[in-house]
C-alpha atoms as a PDB file:
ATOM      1  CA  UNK A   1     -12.981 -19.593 -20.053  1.00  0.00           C
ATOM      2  CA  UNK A   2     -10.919 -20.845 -22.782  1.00  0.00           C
ATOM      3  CA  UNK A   3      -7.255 -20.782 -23.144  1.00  0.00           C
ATOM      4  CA  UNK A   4      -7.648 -17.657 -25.582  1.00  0.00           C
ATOM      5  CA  UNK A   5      -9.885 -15.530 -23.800  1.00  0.00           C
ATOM      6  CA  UNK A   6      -7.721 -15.710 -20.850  1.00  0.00           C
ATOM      7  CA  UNK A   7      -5.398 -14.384 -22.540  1.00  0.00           C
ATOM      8  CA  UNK A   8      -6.860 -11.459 -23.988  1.00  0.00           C
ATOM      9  CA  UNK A   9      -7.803 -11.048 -20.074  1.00  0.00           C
ATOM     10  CA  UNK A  10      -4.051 -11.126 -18.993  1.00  0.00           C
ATOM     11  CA  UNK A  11      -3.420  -9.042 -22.057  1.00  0.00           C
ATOM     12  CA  UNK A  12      -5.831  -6.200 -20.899  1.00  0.00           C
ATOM     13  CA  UNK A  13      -4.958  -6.437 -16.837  1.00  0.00           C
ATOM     14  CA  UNK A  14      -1.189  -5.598 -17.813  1.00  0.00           C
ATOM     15  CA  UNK A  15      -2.180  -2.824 -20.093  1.00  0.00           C
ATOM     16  CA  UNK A  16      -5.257  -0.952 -18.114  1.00  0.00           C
ATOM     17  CA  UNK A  17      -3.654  -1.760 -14.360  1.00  0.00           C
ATOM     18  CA  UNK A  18      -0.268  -1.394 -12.697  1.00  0.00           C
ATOM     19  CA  UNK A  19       1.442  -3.912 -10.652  1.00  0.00           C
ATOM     20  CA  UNK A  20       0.318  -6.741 -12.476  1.00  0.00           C
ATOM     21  CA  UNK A  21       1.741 -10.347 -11.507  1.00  0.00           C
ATOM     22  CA  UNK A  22       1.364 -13.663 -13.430  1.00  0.00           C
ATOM     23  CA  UNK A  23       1.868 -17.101 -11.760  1.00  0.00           C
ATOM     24  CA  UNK A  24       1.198 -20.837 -12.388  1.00  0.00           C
ATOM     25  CA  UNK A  25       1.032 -23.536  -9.793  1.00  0.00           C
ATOM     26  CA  UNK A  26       0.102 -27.024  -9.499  1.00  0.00           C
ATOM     27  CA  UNK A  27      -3.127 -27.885  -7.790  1.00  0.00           C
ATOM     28  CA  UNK A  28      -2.315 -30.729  -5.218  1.00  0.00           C
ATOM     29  CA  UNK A  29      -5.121 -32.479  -3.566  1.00  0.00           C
ATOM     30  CA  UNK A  30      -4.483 -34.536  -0.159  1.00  0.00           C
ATOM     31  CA  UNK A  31      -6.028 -38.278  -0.498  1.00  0.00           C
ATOM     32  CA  UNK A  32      -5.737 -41.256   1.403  1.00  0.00           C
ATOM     33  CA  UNK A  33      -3.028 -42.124  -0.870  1.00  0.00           C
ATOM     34  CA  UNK A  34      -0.673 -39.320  -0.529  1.00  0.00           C
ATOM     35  CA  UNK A  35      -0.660 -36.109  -2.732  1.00  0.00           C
ATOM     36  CA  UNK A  36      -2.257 -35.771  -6.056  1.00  0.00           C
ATOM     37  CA  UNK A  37      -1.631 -33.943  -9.031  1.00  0.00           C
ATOM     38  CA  UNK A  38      -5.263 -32.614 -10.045  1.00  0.00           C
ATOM     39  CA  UNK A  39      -4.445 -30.036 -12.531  1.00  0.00           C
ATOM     40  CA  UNK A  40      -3.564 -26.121 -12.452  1.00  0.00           C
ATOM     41  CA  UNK A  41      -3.905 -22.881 -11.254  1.00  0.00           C
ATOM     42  CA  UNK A  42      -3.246 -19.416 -13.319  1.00  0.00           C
ATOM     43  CA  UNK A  43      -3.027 -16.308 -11.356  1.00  0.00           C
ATOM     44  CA  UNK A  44      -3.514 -13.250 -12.075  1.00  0.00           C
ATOM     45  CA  UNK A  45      -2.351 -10.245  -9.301  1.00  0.00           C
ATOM     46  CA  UNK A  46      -3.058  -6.720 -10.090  1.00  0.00           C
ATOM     47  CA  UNK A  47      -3.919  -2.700  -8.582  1.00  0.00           C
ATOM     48  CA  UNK A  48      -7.031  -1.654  -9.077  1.00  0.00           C
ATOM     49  CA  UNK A  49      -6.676   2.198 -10.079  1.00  0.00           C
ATOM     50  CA  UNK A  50      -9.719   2.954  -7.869  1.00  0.00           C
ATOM     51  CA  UNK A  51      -7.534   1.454  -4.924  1.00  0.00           C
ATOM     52  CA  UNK A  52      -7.327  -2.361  -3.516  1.00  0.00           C
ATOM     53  CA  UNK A  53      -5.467  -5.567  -5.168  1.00  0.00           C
ATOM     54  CA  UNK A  54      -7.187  -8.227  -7.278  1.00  0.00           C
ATOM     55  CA  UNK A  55      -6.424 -11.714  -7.862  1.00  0.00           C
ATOM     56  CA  UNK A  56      -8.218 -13.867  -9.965  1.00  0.00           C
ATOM     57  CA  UNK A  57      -7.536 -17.404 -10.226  1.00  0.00           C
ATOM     58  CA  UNK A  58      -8.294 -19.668 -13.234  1.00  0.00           C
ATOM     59  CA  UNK A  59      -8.477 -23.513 -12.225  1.00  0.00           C
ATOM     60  CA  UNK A  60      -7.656 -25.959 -14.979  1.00  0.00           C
ATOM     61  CA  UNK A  61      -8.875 -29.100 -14.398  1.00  0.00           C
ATOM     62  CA  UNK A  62      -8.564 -32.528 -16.812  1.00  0.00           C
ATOM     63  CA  UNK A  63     -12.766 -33.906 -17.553  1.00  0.00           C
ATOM     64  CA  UNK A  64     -13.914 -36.592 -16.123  1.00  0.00           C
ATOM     65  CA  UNK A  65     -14.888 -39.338 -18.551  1.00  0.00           C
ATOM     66  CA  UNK A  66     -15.495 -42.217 -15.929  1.00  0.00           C
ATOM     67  CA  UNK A  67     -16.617 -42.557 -12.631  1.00  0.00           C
ATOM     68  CA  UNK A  68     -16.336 -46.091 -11.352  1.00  0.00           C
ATOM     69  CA  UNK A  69     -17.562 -47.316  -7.558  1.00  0.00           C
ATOM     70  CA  UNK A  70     -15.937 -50.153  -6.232  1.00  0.00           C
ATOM     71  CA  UNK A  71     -17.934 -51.819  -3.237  1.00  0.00           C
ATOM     72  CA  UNK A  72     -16.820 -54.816  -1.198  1.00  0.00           C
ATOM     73  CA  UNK A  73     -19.486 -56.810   0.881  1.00  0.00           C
ATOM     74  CA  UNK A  74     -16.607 -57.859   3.246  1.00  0.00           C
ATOM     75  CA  UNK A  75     -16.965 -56.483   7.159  1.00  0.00           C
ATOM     76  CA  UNK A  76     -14.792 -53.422   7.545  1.00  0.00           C
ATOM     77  CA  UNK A  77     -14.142 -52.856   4.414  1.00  0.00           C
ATOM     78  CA  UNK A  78     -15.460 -49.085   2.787  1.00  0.00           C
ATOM     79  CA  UNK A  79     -16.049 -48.324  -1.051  1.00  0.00           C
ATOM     80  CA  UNK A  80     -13.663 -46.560  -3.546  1.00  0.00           C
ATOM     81  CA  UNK A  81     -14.056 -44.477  -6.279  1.00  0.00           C
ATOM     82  CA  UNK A  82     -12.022 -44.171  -9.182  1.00  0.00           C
ATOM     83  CA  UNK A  83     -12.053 -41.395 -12.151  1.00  0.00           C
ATOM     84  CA  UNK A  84     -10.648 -41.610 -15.548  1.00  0.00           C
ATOM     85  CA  UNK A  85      -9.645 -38.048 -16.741  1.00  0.00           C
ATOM     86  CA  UNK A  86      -9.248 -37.086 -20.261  1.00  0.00           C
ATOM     87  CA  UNK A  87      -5.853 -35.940 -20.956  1.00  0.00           C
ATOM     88  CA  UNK A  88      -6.746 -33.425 -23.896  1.00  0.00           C
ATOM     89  CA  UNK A  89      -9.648 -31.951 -22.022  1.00  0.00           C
ATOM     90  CA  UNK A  90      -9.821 -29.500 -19.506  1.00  0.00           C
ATOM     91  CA  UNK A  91     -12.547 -27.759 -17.837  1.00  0.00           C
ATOM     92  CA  UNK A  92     -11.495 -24.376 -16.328  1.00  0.00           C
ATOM     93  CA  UNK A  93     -13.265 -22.079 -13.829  1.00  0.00           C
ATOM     94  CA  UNK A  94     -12.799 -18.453 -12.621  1.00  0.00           C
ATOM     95  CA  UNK A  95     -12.752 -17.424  -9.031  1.00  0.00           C
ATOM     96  CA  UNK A  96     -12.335 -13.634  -8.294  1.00  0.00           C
ATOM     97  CA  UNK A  97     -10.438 -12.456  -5.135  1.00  0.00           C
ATOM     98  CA  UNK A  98     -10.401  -8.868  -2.989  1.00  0.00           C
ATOM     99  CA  UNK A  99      -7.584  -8.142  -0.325  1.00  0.00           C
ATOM    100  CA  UNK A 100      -8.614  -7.594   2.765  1.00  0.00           C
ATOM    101  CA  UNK A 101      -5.916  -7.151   4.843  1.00  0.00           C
ATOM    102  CA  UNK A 102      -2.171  -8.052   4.366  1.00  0.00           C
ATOM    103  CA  UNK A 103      -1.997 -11.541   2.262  1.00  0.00           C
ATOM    104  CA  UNK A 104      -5.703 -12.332   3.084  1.00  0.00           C
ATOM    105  CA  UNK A 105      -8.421 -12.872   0.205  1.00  0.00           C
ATOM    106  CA  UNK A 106     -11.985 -12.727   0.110  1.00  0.00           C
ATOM    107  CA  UNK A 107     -13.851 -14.115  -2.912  1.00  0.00           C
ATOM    108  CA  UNK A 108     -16.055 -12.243  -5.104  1.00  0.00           C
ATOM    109  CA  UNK A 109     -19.658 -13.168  -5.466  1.00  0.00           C
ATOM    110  CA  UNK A 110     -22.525 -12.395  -7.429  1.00  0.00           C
ATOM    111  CA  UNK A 111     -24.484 -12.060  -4.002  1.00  0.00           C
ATOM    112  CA  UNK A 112     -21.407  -9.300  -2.718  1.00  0.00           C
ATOM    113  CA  UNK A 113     -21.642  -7.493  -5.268  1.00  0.00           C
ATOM    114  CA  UNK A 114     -25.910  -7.225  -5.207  1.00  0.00           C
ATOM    115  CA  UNK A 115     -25.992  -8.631  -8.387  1.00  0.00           C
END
């Protein structure tokens, strides 16, 4: 989902739905080497009219160009892998969220829904 379509989406959740919420956060991944920046979150918080809260979440994430393995033939020593990311491109995806109970989310699938 581009950056414009996402729009239009926020656009019609704050005009069709009440209590609609807008945030941005970092997405931070835990590595070996301490905590990484891996790209962003947008999310989206809203009423449905028909009763229960929504949250969809829209990961932005820069493309891999590269993927290099590194490999040493030394005893006790493991492989690594390094990525080169594009810094213009981004590759976003779209998770859908239902509340449950107080502050707890269950995600939305095709296979939930009978589809």
């Amino acid at each position: 989902m581009n950056d414009d379509k996402w729009q239009e989406l926020v656009d019609a959740a704050q005009k069709h739905f009440k209590y609609v919420q807008l945030s941005h956060e970092d997405l931070i991944l835990e590595t070996s080497d301490g905590s990484q920046k891996q790209g962003t979150q947008d999310i989206l918080i809203f009423d449905h009219p028909q009763g229960g809260k929504y949250k969809l979440v829209r990961e932005n994430r820069p493309v891999v160009l590269e993927k290099k393995e590194l490999y040493s033939h030394r005893a006790g020593q493991g492989a690594q892998t390094q990525y080169k990311f594009s810094e213009t491109d981004f590759s976003h995806k779209l998770k859908v969220y239902k509340e449950v109970d107080f502050d707890e989310w269950e995600e939305v699938t095709l296979d939930k829904l009978g589809l």
